[in-house]
C-alpha atoms as a PDB file:
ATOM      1  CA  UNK A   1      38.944 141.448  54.648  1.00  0.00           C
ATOM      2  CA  UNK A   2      36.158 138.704  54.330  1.00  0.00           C
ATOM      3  CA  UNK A   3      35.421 137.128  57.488  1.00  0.00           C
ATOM      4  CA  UNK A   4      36.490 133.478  56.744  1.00  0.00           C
ATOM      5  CA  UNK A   5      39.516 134.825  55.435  1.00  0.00           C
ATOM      6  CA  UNK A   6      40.416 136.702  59.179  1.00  0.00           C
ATOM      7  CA  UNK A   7      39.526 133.464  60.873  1.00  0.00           C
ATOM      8  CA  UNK A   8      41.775 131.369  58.802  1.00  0.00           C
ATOM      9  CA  UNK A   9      44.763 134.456  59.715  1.00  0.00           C
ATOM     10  CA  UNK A  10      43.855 133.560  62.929  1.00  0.00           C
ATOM     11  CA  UNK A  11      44.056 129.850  63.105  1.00  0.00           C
ATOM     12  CA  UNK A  12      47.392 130.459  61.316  1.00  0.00           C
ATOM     13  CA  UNK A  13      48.836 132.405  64.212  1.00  0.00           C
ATOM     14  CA  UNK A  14      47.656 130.314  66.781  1.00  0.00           C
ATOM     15  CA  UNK A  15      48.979 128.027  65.334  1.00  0.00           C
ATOM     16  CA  UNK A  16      52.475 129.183  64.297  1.00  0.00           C
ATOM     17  CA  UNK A  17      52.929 130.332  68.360  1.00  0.00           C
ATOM     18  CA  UNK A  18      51.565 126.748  69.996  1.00  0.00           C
ATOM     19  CA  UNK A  19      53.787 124.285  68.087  1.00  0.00           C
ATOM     20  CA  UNK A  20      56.910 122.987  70.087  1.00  0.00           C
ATOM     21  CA  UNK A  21      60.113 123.067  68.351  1.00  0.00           C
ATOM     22  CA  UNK A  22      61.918 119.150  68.354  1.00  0.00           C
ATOM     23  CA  UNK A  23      64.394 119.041  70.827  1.00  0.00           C
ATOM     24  CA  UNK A  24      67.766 118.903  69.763  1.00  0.00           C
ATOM     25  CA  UNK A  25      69.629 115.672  69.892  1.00  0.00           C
ATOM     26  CA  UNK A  26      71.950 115.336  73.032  1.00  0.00           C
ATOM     27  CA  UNK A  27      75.415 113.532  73.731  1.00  0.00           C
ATOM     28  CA  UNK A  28      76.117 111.974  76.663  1.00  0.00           C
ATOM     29  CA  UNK A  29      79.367 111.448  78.044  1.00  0.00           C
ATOM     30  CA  UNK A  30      79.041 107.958  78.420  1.00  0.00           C
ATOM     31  CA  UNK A  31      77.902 107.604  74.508  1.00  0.00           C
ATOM     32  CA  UNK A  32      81.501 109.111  73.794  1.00  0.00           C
ATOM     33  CA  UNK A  33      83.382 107.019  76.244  1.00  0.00           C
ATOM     34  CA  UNK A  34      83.450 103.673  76.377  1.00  0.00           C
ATOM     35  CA  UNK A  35      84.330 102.904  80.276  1.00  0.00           C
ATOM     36  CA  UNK A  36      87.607 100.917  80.152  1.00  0.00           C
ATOM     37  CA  UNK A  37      88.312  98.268  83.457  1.00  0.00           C
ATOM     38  CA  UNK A  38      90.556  99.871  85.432  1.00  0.00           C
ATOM     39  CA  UNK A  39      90.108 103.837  84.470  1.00  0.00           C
ATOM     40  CA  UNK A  40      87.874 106.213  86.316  1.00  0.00           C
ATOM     41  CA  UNK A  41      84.518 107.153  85.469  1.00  0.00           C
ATOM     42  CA  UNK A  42      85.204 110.821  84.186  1.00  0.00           C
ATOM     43  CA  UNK A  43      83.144 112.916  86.874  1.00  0.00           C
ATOM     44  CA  UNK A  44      86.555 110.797  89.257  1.00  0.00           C
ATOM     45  CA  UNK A  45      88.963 112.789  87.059  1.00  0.00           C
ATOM     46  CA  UNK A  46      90.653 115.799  87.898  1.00  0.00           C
ATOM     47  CA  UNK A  47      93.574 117.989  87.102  1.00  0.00           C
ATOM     48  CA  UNK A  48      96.521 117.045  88.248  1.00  0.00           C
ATOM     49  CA  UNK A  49      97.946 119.327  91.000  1.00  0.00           C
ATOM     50  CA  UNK A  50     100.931 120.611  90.806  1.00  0.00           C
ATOM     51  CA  UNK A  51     103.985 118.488  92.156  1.00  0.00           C
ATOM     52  CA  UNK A  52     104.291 118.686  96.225  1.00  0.00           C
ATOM     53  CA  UNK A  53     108.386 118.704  95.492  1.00  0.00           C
ATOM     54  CA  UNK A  54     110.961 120.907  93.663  1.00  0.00           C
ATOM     55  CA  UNK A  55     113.629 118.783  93.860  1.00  0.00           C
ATOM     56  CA  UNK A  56     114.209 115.737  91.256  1.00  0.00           C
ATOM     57  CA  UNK A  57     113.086 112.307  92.692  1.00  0.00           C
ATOM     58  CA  UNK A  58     115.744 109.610  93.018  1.00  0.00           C
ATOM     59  CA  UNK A  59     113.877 106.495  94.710  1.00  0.00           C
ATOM     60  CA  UNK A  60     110.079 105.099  93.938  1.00  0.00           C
ATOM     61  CA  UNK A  61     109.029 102.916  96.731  1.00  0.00           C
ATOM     62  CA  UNK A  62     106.467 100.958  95.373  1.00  0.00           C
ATOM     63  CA  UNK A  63     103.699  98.203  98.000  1.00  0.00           C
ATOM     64  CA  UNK A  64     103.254  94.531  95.697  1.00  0.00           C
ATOM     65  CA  UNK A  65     100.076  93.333  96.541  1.00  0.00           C
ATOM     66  CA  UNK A  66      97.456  95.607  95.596  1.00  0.00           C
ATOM     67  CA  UNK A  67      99.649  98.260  93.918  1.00  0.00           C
ATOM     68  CA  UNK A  68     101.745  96.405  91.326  1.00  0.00           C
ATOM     69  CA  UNK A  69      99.078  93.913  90.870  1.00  0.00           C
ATOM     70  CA  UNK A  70      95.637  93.390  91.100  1.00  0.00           C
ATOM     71  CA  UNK A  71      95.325  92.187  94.602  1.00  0.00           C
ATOM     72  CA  UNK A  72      94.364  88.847  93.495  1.00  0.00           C
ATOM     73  CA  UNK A  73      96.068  86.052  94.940  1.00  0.00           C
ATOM     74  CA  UNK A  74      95.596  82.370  93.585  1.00  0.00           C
ATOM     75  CA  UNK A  75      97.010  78.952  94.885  1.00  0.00           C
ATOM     76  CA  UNK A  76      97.506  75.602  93.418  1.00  0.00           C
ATOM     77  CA  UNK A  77      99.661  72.923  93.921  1.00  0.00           C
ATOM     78  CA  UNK A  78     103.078  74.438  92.794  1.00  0.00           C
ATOM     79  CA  UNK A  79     102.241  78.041  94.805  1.00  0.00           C
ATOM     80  CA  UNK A  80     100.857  81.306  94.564  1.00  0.00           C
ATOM     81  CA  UNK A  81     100.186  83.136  91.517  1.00  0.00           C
ATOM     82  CA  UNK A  82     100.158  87.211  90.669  1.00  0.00           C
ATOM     83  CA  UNK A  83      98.599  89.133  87.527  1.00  0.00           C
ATOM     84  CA  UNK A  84     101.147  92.198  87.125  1.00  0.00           C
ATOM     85  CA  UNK A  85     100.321  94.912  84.735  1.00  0.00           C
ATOM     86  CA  UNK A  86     102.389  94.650  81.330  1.00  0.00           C
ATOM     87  CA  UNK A  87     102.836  98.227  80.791  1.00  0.00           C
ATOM     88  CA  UNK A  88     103.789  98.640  84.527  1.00  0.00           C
ATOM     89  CA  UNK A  89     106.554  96.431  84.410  1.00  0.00           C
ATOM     90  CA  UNK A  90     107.968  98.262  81.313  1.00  0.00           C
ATOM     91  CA  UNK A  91     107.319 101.780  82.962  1.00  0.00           C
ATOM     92  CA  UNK A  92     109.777 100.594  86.082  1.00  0.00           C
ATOM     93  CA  UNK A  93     112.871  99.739  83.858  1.00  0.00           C
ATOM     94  CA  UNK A  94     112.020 103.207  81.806  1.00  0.00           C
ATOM     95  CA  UNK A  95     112.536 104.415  85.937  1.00  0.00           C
ATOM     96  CA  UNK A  96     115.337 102.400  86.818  1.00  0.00           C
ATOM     97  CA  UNK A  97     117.413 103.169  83.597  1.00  0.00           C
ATOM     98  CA  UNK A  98     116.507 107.116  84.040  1.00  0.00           C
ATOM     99  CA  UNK A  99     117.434 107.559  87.394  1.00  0.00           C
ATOM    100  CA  UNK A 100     114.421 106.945  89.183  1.00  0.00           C
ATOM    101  CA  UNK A 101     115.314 103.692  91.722  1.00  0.00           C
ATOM    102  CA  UNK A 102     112.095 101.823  91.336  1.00  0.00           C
ATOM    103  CA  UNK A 103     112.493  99.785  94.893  1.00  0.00           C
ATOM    104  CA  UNK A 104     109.245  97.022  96.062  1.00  0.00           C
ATOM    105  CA  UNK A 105     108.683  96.733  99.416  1.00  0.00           C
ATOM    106  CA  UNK A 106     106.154  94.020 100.311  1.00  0.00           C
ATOM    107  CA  UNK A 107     104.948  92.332 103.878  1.00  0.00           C
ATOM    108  CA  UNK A 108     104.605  89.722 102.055  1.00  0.00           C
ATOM    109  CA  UNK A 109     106.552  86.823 100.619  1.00  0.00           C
ATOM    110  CA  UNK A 110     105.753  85.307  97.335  1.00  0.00           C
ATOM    111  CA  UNK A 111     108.111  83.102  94.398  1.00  0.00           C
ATOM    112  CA  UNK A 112     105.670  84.267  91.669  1.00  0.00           C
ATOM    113  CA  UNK A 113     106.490  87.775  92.595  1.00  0.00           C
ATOM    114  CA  UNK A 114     110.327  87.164  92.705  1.00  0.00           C
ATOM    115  CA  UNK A 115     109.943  85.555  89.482  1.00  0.00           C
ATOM    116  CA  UNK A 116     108.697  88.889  88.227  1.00  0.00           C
ATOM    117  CA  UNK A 117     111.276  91.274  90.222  1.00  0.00           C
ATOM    118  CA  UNK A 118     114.098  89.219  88.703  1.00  0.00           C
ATOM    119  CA  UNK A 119     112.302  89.618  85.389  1.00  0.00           C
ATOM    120  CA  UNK A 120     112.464  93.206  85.523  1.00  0.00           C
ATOM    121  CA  UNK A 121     115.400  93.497  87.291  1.00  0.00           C
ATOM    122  CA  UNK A 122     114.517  95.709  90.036  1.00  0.00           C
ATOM    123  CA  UNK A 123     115.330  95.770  93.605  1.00  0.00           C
ATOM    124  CA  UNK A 124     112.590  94.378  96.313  1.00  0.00           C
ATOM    125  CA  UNK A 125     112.395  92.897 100.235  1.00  0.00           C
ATOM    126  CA  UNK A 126     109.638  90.675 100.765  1.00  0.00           C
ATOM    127  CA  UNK A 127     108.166  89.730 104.167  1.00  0.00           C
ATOM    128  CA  UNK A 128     108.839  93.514 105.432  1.00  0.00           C
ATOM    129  CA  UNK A 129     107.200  94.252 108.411  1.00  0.00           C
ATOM    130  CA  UNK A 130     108.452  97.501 108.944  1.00  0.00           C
ATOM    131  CA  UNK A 131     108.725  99.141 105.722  1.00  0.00           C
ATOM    132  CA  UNK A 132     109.798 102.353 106.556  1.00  0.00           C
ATOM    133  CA  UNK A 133     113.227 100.329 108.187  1.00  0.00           C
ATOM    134  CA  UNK A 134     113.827  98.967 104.740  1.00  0.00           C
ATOM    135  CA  UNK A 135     113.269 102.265 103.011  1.00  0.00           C
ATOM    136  CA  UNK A 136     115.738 104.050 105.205  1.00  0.00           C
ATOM    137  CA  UNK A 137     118.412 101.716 104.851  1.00  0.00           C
ATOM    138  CA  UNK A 138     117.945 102.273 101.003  1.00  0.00           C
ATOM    139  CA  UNK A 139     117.981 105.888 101.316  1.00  0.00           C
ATOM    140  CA  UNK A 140     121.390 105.813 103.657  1.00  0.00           C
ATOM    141  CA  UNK A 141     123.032 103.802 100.814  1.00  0.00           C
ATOM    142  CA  UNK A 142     121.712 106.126  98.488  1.00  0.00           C
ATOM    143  CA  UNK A 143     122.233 109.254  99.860  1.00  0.00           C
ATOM    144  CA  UNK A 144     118.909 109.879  99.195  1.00  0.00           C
ATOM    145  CA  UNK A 145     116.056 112.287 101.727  1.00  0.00           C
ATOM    146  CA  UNK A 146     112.648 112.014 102.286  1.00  0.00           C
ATOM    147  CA  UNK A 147     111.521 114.687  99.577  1.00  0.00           C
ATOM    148  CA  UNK A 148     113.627 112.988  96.978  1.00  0.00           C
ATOM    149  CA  UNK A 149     111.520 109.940  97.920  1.00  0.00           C
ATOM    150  CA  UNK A 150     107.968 108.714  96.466  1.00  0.00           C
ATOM    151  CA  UNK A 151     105.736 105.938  97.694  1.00  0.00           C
ATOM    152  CA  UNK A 152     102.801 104.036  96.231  1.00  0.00           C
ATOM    153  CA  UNK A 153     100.604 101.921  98.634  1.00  0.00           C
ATOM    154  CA  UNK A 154      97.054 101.156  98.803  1.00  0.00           C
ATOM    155  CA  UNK A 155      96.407  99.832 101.926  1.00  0.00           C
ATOM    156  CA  UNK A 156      97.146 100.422 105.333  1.00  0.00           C
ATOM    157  CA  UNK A 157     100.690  98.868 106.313  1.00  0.00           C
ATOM    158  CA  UNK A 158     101.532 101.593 103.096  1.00  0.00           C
ATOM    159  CA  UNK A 159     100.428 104.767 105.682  1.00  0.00           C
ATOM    160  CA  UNK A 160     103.759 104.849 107.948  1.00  0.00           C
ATOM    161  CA  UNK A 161     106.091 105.041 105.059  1.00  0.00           C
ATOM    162  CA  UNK A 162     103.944 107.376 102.818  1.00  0.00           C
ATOM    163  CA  UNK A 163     103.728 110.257 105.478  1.00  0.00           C
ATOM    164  CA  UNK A 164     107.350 110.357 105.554  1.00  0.00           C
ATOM    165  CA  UNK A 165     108.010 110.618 101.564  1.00  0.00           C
ATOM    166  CA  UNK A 166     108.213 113.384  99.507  1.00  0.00           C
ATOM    167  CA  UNK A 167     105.569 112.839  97.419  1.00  0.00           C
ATOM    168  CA  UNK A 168     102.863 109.994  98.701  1.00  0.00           C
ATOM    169  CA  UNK A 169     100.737 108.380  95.927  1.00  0.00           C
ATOM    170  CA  UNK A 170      97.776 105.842  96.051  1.00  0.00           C
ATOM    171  CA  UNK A 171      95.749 103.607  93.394  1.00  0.00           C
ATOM    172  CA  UNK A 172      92.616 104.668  92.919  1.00  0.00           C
ATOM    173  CA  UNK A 173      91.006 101.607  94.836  1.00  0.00           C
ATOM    174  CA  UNK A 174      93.221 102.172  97.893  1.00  0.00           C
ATOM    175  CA  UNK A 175      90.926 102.755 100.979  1.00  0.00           C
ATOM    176  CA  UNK A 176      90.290 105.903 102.279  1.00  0.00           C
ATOM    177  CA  UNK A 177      93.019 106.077 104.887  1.00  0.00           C
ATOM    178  CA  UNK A 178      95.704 105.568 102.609  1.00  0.00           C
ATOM    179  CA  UNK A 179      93.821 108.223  99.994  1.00  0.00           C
ATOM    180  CA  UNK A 180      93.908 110.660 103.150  1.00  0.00           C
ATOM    181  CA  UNK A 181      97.396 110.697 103.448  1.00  0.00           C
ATOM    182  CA  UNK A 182      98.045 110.629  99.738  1.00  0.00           C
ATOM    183  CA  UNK A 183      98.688 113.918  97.624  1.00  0.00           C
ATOM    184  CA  UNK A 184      98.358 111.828  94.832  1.00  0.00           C
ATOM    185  CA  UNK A 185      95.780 109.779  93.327  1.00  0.00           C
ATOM    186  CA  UNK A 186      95.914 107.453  90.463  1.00  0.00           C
ATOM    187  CA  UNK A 187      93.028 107.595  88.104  1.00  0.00           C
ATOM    188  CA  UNK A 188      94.012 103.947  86.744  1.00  0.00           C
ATOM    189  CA  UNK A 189      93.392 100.958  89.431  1.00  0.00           C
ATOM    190  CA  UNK A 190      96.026  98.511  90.766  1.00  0.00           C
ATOM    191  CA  UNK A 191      97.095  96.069  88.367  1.00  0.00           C
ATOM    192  CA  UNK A 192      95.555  98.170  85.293  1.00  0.00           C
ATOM    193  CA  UNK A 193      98.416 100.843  84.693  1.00  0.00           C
ATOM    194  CA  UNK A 194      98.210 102.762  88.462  1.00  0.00           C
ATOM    195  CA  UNK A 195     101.660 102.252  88.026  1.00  0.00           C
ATOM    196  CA  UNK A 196     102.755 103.371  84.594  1.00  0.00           C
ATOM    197  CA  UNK A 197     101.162 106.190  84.806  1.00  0.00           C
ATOM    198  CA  UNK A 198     102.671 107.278  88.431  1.00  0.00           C
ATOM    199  CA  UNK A 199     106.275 106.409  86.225  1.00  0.00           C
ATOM    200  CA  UNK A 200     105.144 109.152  83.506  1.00  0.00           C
ATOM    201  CA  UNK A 201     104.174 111.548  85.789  1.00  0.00           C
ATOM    202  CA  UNK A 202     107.130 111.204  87.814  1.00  0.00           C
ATOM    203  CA  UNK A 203     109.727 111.221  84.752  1.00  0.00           C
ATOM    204  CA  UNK A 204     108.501 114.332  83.714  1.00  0.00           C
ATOM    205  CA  UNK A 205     108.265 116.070  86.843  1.00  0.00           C
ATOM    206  CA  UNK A 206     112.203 114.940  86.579  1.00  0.00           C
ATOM    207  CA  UNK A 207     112.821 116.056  82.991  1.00  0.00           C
ATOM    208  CA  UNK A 208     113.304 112.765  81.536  1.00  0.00           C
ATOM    209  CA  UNK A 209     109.799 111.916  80.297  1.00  0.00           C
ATOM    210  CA  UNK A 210     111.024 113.059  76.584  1.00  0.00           C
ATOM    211  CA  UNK A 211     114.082 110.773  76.733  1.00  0.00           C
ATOM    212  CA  UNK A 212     111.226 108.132  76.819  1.00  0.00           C
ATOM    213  CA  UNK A 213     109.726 109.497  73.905  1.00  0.00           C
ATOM    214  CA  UNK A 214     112.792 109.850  72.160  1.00  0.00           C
ATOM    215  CA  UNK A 215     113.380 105.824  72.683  1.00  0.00           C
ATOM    216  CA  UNK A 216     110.858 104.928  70.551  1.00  0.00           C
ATOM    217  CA  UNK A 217     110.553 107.937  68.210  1.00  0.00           C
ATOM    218  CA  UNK A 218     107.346 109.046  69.837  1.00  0.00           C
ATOM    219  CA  UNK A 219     107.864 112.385  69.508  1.00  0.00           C
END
């Protein structure tokens, strides 16, 4: 072989073993998901364990401030105002129609929030101090335990009565005492669907989730 033609072989080769492939385009989670107010980031999410009862649930006891809404609390000059959830509101009757006794216990008092319970029907005491007083005297008329019992809270006056439930469940933006005691929690925050989606998860731990469905031919 000539010799410019074996140096141009070489050059070739060189050549053909230097160059660097183009890297391959990559997708990131977060340019698939579009974070959402009120949802998780997705490294937060987990499985869902499996349910720390057999036994149907009859009564969710549910904290206002903080857990039904946002925890934002506004004044003016005819009183206090709340920002409830839509789809949480809708989730408790679902609850209350299927068995599930959504009941609000709140240490404080507050006409908006009445204004809403009366809305939706559903049973509440406001200006509890003790709450786990009120939810016993519920569970007496009842007939109702402790493991047929759930409770949703998100800050501390929430701990007494959610070590005594069956099944103790915080909002993702509770603080960390009440997420200690908690064997649930919420990858929604308060006030953006915590609650609607402790309702699902509790209706079909009970069976009735489908009835649900069924309602609006969602199946």
């Amino acid at each position: 072989m000539p010799e410019r033609r074996r140096r141009r072989a070489r050059n070739q080769a060189t050549r053909t073993r230097t160059r660097t492939p183009a890297p391959s385009p990559r997708l990131l989670v977060h340019d698939l998901i579009e974070h959402t107010p009120g949802v998780a980031e997705p490294e937060e999410r987990g499985e869902p364990k499996e349910a720390p009862v057999r036994d149907p649930l009859k009564l969710l006891f549910l904290d206002l401030d903080g857990t039904l809404t946002d925890g934002v609390i506004t004044f003016d000059e005819r009183g206090d105002q709340r920002n409830f959830f839509i789809r949480d509101g809708l989730s408790l009757m679902w609850a209350r129609d299927l068995g599930l006794l959504p009941v609000v216990i709140s240490g404080r008092s507050s006409v908006a929030a009445e204004l809403r319970m009366h809305d939706l029907e559903l049973e509440y005491y406001f200006g509890i101090q003790d709450k786990v007083e009120a939810a016993e005297r519920v569970m007496r008329r009842e007939r109702a335990s402790w493991k047929q019992c759930a409770m949703v809270g998100d800050d501390l006056p929430d701990v007494a009565l959610m070590k005594k439930v069956g099944w103790p469940i915080a909002v993702l933006d509770a603080v960390p005492e009440v997420k200690a005691v908690a064997f649930t929690v919420t990858r929604a925050r308060a006030g953006y669907g915590a609650v609607r989606e402790v309702v699902e998860r509790l209706l079909k731990h009970n069976g009735m989730w489908e009835q649900v469905l069924e309602r609006y031919e969602a199946r």
